[in-house]
C-alpha atoms as a PDB file:
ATOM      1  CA  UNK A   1      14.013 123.881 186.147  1.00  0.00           C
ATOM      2  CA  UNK A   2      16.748 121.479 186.658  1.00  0.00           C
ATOM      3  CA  UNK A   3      14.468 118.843 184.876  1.00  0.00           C
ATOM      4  CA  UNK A   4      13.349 120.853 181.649  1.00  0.00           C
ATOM      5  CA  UNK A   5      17.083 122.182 181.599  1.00  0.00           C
ATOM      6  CA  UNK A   6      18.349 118.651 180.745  1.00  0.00           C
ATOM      7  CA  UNK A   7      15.660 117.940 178.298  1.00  0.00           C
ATOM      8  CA  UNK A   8      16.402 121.361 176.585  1.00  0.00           C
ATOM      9  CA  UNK A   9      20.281 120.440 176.323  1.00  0.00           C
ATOM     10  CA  UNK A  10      19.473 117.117 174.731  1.00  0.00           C
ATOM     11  CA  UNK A  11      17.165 118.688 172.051  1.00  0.00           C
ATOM     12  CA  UNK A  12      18.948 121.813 171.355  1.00  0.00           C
ATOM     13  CA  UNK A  13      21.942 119.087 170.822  1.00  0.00           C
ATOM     14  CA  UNK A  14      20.129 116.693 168.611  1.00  0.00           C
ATOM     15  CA  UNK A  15      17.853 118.205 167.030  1.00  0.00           C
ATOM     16  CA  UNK A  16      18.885 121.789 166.841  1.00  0.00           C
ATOM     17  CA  UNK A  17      21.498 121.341 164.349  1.00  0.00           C
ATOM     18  CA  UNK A  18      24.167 121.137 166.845  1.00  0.00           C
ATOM     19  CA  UNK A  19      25.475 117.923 165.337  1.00  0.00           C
ATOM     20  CA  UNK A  20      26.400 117.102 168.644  1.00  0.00           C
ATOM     21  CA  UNK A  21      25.882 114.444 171.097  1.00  0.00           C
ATOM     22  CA  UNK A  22      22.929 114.494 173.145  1.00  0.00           C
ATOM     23  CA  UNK A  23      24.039 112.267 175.716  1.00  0.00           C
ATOM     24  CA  UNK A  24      27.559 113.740 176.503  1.00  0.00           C
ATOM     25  CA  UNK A  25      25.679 117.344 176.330  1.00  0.00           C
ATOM     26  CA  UNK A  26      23.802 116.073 178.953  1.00  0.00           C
ATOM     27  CA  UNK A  27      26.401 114.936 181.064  1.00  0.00           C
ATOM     28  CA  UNK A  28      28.281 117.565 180.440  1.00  0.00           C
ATOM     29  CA  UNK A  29      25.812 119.803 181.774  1.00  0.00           C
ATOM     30  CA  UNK A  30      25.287 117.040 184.998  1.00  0.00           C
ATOM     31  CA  UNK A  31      29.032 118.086 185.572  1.00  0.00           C
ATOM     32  CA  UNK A  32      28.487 121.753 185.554  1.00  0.00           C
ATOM     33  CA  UNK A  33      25.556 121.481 187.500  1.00  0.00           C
ATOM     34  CA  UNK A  34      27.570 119.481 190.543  1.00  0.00           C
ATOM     35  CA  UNK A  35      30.253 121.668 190.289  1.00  0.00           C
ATOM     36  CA  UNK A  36      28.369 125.526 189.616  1.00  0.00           C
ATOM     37  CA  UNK A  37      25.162 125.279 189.792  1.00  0.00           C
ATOM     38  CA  UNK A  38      24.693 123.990 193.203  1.00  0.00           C
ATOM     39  CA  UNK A  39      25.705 126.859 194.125  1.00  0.00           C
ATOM     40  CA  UNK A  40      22.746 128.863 192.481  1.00  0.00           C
ATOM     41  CA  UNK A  41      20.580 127.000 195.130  1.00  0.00           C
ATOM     42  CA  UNK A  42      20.133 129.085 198.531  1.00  0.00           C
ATOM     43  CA  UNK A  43      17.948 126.915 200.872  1.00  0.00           C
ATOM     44  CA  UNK A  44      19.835 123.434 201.945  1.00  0.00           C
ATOM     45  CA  UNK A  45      16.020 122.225 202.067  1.00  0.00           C
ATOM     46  CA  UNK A  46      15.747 122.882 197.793  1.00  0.00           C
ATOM     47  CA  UNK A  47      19.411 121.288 198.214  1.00  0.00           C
ATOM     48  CA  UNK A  48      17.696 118.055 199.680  1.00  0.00           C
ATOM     49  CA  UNK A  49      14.609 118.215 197.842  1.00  0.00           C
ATOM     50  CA  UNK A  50      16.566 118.371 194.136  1.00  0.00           C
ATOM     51  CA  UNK A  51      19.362 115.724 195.271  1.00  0.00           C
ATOM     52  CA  UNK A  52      16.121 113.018 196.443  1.00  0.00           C
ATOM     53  CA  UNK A  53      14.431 113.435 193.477  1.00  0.00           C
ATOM     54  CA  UNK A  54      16.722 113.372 190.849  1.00  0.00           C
ATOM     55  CA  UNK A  55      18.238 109.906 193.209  1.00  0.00           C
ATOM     56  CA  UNK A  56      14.882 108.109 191.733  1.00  0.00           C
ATOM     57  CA  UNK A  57      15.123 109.748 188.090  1.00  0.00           C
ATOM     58  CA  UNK A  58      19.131 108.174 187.848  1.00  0.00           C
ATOM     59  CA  UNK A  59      17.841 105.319 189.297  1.00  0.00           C
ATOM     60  CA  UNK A  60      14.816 104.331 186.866  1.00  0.00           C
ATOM     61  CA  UNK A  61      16.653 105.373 183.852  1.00  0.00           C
ATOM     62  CA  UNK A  62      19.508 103.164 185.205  1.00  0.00           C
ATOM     63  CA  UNK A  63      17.225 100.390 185.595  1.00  0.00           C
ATOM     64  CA  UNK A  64      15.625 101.006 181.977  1.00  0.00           C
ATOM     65  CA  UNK A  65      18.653 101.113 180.068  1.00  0.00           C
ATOM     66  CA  UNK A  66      20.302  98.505 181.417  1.00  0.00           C
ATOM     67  CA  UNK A  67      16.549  96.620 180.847  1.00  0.00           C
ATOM     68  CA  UNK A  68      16.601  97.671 177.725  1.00  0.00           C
ATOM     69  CA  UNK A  69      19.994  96.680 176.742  1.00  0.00           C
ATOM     70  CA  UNK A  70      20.055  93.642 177.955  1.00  0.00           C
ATOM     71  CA  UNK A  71      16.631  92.833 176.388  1.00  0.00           C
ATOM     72  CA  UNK A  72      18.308  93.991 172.641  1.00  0.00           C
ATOM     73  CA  UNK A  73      21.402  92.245 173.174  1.00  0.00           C
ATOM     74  CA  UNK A  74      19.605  88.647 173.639  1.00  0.00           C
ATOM     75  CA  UNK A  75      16.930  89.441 171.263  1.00  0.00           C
ATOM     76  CA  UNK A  76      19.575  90.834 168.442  1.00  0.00           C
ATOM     77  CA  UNK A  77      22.532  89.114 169.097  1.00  0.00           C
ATOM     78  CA  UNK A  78      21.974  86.205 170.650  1.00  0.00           C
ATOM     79  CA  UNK A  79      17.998  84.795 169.045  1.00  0.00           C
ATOM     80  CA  UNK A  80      17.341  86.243 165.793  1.00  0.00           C
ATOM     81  CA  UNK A  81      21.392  86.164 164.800  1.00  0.00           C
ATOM     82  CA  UNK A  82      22.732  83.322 166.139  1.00  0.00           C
ATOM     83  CA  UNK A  83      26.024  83.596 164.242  1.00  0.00           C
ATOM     84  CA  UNK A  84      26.488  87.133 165.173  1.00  0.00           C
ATOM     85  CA  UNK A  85      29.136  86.689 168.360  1.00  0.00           C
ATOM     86  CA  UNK A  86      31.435  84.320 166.610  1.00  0.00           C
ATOM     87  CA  UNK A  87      34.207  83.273 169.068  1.00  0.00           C
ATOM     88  CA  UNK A  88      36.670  85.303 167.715  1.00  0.00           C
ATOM     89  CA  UNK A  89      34.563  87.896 169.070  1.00  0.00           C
ATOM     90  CA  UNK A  90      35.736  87.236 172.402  1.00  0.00           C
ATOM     91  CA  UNK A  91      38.805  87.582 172.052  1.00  0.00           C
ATOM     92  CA  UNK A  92      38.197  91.114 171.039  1.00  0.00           C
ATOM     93  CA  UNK A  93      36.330  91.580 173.930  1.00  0.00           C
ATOM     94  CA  UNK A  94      39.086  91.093 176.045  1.00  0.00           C
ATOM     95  CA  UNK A  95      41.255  92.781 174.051  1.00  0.00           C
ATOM     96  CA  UNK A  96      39.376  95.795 174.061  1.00  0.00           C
ATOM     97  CA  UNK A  97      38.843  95.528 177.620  1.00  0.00           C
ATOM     98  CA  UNK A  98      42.600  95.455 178.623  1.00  0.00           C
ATOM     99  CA  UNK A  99      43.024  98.359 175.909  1.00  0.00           C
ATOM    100  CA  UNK A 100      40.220 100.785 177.531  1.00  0.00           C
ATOM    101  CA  UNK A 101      42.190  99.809 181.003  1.00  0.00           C
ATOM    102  CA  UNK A 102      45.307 100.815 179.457  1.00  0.00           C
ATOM    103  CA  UNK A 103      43.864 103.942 177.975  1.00  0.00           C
ATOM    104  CA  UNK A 104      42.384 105.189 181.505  1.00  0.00           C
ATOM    105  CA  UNK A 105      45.768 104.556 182.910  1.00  0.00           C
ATOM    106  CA  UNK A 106      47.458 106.870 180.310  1.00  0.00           C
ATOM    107  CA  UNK A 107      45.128 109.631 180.710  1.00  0.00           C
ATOM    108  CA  UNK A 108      45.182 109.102 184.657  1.00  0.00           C
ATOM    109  CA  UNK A 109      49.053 109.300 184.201  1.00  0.00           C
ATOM    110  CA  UNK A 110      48.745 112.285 182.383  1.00  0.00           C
ATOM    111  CA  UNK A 111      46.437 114.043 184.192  1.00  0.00           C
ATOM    112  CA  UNK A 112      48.708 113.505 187.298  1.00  0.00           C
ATOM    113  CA  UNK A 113      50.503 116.588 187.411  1.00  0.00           C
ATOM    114  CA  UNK A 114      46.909 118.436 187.467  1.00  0.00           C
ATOM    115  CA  UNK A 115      45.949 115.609 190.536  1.00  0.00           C
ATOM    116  CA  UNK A 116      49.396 116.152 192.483  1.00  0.00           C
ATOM    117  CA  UNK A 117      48.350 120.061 192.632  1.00  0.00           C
ATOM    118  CA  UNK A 118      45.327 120.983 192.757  1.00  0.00           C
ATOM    119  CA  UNK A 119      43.169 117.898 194.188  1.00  0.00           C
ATOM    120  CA  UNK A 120      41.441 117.288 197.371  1.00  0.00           C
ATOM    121  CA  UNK A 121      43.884 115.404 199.631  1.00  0.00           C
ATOM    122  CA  UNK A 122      46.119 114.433 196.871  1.00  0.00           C
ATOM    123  CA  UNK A 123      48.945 117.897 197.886  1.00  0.00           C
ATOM    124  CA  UNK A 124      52.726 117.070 198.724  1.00  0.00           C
ATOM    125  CA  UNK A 125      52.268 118.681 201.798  1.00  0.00           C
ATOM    126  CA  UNK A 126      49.703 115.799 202.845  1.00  0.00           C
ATOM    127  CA  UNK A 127      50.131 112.902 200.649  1.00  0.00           C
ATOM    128  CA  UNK A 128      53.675 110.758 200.087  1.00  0.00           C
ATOM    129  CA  UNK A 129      54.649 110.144 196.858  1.00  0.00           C
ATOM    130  CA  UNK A 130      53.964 105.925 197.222  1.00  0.00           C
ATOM    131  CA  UNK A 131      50.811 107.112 198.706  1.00  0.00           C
ATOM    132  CA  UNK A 132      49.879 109.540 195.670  1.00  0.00           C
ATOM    133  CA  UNK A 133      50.488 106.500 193.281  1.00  0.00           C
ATOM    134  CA  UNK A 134      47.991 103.919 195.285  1.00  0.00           C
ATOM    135  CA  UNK A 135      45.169 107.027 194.498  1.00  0.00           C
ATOM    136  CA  UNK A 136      46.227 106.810 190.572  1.00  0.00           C
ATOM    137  CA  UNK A 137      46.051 102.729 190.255  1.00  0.00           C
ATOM    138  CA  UNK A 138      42.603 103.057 192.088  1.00  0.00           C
ATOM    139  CA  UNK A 139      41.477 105.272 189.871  1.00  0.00           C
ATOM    140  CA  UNK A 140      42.524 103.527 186.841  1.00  0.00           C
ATOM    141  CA  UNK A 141      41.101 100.595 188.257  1.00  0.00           C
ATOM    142  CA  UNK A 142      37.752 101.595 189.197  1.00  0.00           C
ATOM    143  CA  UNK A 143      36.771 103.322 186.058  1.00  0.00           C
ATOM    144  CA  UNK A 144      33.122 101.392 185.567  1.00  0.00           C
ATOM    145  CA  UNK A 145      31.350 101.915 182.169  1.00  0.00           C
ATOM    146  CA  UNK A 146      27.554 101.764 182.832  1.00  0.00           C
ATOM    147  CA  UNK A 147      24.694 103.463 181.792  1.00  0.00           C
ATOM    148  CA  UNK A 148      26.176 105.887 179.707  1.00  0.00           C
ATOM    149  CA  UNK A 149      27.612 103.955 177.522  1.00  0.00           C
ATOM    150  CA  UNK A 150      25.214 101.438 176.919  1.00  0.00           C
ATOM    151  CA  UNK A 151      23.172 104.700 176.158  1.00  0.00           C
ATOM    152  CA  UNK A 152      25.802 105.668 173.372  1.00  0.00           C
ATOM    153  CA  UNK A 153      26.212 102.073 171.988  1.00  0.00           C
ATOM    154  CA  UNK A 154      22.044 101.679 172.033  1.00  0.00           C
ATOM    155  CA  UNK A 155      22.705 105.097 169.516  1.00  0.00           C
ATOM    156  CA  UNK A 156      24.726 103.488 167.603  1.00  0.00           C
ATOM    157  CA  UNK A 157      22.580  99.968 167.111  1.00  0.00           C
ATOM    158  CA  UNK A 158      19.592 102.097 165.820  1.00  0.00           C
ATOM    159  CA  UNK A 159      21.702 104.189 163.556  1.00  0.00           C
ATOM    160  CA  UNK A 160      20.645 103.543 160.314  1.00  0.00           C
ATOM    161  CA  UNK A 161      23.192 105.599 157.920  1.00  0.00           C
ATOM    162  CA  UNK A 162      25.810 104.257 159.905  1.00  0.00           C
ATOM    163  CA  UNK A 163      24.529 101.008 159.147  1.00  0.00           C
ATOM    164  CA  UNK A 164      24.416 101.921 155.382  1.00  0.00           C
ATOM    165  CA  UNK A 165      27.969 103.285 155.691  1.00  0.00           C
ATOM    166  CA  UNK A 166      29.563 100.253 157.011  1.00  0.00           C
ATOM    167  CA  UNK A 167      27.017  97.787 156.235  1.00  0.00           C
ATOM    168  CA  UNK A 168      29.619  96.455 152.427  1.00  0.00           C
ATOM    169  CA  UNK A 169      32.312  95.875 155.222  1.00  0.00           C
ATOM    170  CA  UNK A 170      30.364  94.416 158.320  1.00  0.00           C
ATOM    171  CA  UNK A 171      26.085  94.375 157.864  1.00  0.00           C
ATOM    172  CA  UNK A 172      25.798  93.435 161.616  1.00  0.00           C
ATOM    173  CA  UNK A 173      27.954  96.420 162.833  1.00  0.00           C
ATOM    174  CA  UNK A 174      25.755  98.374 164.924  1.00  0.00           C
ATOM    175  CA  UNK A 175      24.752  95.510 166.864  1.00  0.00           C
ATOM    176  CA  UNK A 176      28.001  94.020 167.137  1.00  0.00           C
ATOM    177  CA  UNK A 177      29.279  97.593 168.794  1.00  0.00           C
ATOM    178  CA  UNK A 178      26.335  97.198 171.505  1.00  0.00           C
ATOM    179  CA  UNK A 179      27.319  93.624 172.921  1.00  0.00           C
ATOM    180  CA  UNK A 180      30.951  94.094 172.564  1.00  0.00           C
ATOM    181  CA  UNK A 181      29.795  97.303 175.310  1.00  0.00           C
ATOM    182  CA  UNK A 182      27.859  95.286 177.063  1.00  0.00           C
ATOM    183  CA  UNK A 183      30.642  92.743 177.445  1.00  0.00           C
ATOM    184  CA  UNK A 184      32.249  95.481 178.812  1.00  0.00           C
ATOM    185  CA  UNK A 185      29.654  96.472 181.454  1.00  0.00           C
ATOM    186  CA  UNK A 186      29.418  92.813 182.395  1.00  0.00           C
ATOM    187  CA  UNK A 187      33.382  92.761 182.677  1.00  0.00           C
ATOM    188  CA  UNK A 188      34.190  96.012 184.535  1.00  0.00           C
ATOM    189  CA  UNK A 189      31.041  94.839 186.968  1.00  0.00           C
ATOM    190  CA  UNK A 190      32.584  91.680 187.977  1.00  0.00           C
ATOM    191  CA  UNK A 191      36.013  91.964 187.924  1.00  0.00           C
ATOM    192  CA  UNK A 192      36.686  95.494 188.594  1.00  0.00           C
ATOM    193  CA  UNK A 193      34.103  96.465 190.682  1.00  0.00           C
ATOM    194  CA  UNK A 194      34.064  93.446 192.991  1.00  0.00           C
ATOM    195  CA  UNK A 195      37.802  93.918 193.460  1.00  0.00           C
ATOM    196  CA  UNK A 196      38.006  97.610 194.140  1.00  0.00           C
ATOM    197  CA  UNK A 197      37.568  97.512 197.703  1.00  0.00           C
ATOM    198  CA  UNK A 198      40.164  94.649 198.694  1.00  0.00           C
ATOM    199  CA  UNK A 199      42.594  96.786 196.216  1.00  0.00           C
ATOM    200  CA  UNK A 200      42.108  99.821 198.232  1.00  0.00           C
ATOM    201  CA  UNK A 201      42.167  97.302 201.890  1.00  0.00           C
ATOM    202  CA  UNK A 202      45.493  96.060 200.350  1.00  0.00           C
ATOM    203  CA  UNK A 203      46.898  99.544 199.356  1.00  0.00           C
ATOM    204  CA  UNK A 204      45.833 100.013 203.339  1.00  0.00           C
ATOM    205  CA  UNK A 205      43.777 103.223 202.031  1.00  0.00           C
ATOM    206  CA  UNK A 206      41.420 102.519 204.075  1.00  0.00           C
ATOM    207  CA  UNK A 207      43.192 103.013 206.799  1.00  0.00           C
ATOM    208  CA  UNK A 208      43.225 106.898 208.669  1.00  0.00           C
ATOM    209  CA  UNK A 209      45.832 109.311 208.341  1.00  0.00           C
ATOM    210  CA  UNK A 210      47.475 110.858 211.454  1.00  0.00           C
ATOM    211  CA  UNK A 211      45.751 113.887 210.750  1.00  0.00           C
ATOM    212  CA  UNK A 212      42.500 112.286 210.213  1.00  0.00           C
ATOM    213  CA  UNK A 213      43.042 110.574 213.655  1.00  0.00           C
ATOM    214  CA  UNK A 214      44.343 113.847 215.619  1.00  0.00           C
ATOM    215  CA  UNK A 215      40.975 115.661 213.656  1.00  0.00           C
ATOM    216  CA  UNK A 216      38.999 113.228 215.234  1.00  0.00           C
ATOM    217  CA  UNK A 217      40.729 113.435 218.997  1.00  0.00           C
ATOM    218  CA  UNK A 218      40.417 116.800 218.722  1.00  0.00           C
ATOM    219  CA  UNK A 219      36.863 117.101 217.431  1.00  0.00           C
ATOM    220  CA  UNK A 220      36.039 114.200 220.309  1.00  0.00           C
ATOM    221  CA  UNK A 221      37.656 116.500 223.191  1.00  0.00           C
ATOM    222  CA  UNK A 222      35.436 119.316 221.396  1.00  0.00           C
ATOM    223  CA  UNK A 223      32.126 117.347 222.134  1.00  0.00           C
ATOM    224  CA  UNK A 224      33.108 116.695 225.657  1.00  0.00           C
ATOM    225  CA  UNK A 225      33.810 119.938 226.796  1.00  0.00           C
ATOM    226  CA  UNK A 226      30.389 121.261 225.305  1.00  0.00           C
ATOM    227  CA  UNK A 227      28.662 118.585 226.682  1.00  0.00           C
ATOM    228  CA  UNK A 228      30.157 119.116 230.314  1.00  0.00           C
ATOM    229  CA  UNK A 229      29.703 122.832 229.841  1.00  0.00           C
ATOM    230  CA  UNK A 230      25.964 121.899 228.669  1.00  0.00           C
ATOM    231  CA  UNK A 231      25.498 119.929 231.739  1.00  0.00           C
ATOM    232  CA  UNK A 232      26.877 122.128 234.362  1.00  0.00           C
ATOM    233  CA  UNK A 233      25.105 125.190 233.241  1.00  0.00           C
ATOM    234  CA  UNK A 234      21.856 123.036 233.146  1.00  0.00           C
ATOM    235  CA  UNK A 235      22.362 122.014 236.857  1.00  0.00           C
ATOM    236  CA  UNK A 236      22.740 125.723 237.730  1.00  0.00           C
ATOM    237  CA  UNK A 237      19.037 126.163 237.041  1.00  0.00           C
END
């Protein structure tokens, strides 16, 4: 169900005449699922069952985009165009990827309010102020553009009116908008992503909470008792 649902939002967006896009339908609808739907399924077996397999269906599309991708970029930008990623480009590249950094910051920044009251762990009655602010620069920081991107800019380097429409001012567009996202993958991989865990070591996140270490006393003391209880009552026998 889960499987044809997907398929069904992504043609019923494209080629419905939705005029909408089929990947952000579909994610949108990943999104609903996590936070709804689950709910719709009784058994925590089905639970198990669903989460497993659609593990290997992210996976292989994962692994075929990013295939894919990578295969277009190097064939397209790189063999048949050599001149296509002039060196200016780079410095674009950069730009834009301090600019998208900047942008997740502002929205993060304005979502805050929403964050300080109503998210997990995130409360004034359990989280300092300093300590709120170390959970907003992570999550600016760790915003990783993958698969579904690469997805939207592989839309765009097949898109043919688009092409036409912008072809007087640039002709290689298209597939100048999928390697400058690509760029972007490769960047946010290796700088943010191999960072993100001594950022959160330094911001001493890692770290537990008093509460989280008095839960765990308590649920420790919890175990012991049972198990004592468990053992004298099976020595009575």
């Amino acid at each position: 169900v889960t499987v044809c649902t997907a398929y069904l939002c992504y043609f019923l967006s494209e080629a419905a005449g939705c005029k909408v896009s089929g990947v952000l339908s579909v994610l949108t609808l990943g999104i609903l699922m996590a936070g709804f739907g689950i709910t719709a399924i009784n058994t925590e077996h089905a639970q198990h069952m669903l989460h497993a397999v659609w593990t290997i269906i992210v996976w292989v599309c994962d692994t075929v985009v990013f295939i894919l991708a990578g295969a277009i970029i190097v064939q397209d930008g790189f063999l048949e165009n050599r001149g296509l990623f002039k060196s200016s480009d780079w410095g674009y590249l950069f730009a834009l990827y301090i600019s998208l950094i900047l942008i997740r910051l502002f929205v993060v920044l304005l979502c805050s309010p929403f964050f300080r009251y109503s998210s997990y762990g995130m409360q004034e009655r359990v989280c300092s102020m300093e300590k709120f602010v170390k959970y907003l620069v992570i999550l600016s920081w760790g915003g990783l553009r993958g698969a579904v991107g690469l997805v939207l800019a592989l839309i765009v380097s097949v898109n043919t009116h688009l092409a036409h429409v912008v072809g007087e001012r640039d002709p290689h567009y298209c597939p100048r908008v999928l390697l400058h996202t690509g760029g972007i993958v490769v960047l946010t991989t290796l700088i943010n992503a191999a960072s993100l865990e001594k950022l959160i070591m330094w911001f001493g996140l890692a770290e537990p909470t008093d509460t989280e270490e008095q839960l765990k006393n308590s649920a420790k003391r919890f175990l012991i008792r049972k198990h004592s209880a468990i053992m004298v009552e099976f020595q009575n026998r």
